[in-house]
Protein backbone atom coordinates (compact mmCIF):
# COMPACT_ATOMS: atom_id res chain seq x y z
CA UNK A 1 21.00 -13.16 12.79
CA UNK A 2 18.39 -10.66 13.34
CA UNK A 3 15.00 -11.16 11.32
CA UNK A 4 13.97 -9.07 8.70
CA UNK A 5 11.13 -6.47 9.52
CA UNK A 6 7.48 -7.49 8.66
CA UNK A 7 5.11 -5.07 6.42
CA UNK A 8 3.32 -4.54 10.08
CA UNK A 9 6.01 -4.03 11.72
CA UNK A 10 7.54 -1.01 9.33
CA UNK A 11 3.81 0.43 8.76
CA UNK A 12 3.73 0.62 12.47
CA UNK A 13 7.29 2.49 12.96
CA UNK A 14 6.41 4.41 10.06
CA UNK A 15 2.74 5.88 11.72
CA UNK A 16 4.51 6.33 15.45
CA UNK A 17 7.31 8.40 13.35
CA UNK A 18 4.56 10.40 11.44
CA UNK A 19 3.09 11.26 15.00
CA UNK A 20 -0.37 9.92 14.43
CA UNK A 21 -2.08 8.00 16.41
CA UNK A 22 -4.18 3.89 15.61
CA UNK A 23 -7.29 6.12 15.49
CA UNK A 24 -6.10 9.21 13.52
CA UNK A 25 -5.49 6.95 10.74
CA UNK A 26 -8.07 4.38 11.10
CA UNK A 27 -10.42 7.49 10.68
CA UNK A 28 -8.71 8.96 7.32
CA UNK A 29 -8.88 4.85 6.26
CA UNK A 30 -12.61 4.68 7.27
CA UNK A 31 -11.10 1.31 9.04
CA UNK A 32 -12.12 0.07 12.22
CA UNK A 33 -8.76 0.96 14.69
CA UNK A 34 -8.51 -3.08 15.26
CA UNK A 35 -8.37 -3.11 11.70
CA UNK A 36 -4.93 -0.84 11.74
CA UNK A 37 -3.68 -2.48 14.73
CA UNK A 38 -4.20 -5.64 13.08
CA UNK A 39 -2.23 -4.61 10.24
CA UNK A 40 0.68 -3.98 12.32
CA UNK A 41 0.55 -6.66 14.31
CA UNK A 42 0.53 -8.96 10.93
CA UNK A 43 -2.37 -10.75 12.09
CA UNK A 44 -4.44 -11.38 9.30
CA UNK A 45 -6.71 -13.75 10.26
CA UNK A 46 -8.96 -10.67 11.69
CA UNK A 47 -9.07 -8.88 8.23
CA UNK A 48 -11.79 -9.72 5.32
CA UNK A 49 -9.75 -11.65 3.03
CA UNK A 50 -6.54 -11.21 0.85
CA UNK A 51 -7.67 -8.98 -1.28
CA UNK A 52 -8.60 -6.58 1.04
CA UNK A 53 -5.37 -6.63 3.07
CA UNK A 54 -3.38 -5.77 -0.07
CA UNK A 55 -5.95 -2.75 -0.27
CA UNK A 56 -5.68 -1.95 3.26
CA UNK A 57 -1.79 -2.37 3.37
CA UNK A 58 -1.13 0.27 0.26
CA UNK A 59 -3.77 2.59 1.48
CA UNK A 60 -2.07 2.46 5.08
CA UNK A 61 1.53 2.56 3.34
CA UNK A 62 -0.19 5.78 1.18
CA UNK A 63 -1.16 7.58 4.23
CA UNK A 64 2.22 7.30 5.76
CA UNK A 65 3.81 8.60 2.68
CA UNK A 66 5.59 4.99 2.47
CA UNK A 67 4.98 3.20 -0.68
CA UNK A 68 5.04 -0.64 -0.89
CA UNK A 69 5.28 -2.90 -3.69
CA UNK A 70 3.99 -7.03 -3.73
């Protein structure tokens, strides 16, 4: 049974279909780009804290014209 997709994971595939690159949209997120990468990797034990994931997440999932919901 194949596992379901992580938030990451679909951020990620979402960005590489928009065409833009880690740094294009760590730059219109004012994020570091190991702050992206980190997002789609789903390692958030890099990132500030909760709170600041959620932001990150919806502003990445804004960006990429892919709205997300928790």
């Amino acid at each position: 049974m194949p596992s379901a997709a992580t938030a990451g994971a679909l951020l990620g595939a979402a960005r590489e279909a928009s065409g833009l690159s880690i740094d294009a949209v760590a730059q219109q997120l004012k994020l570091a780009p190991r702050q992206v990468r980190a997002l789609e990797e789903d390692d958030y034990t890099h990132l500030p804290g909760r709170t600041f994931v959620r932001g990150f997440v919806r502003n990445l999932a804004a960006v990429l014209d892919r709205p997300m919901a928790f």
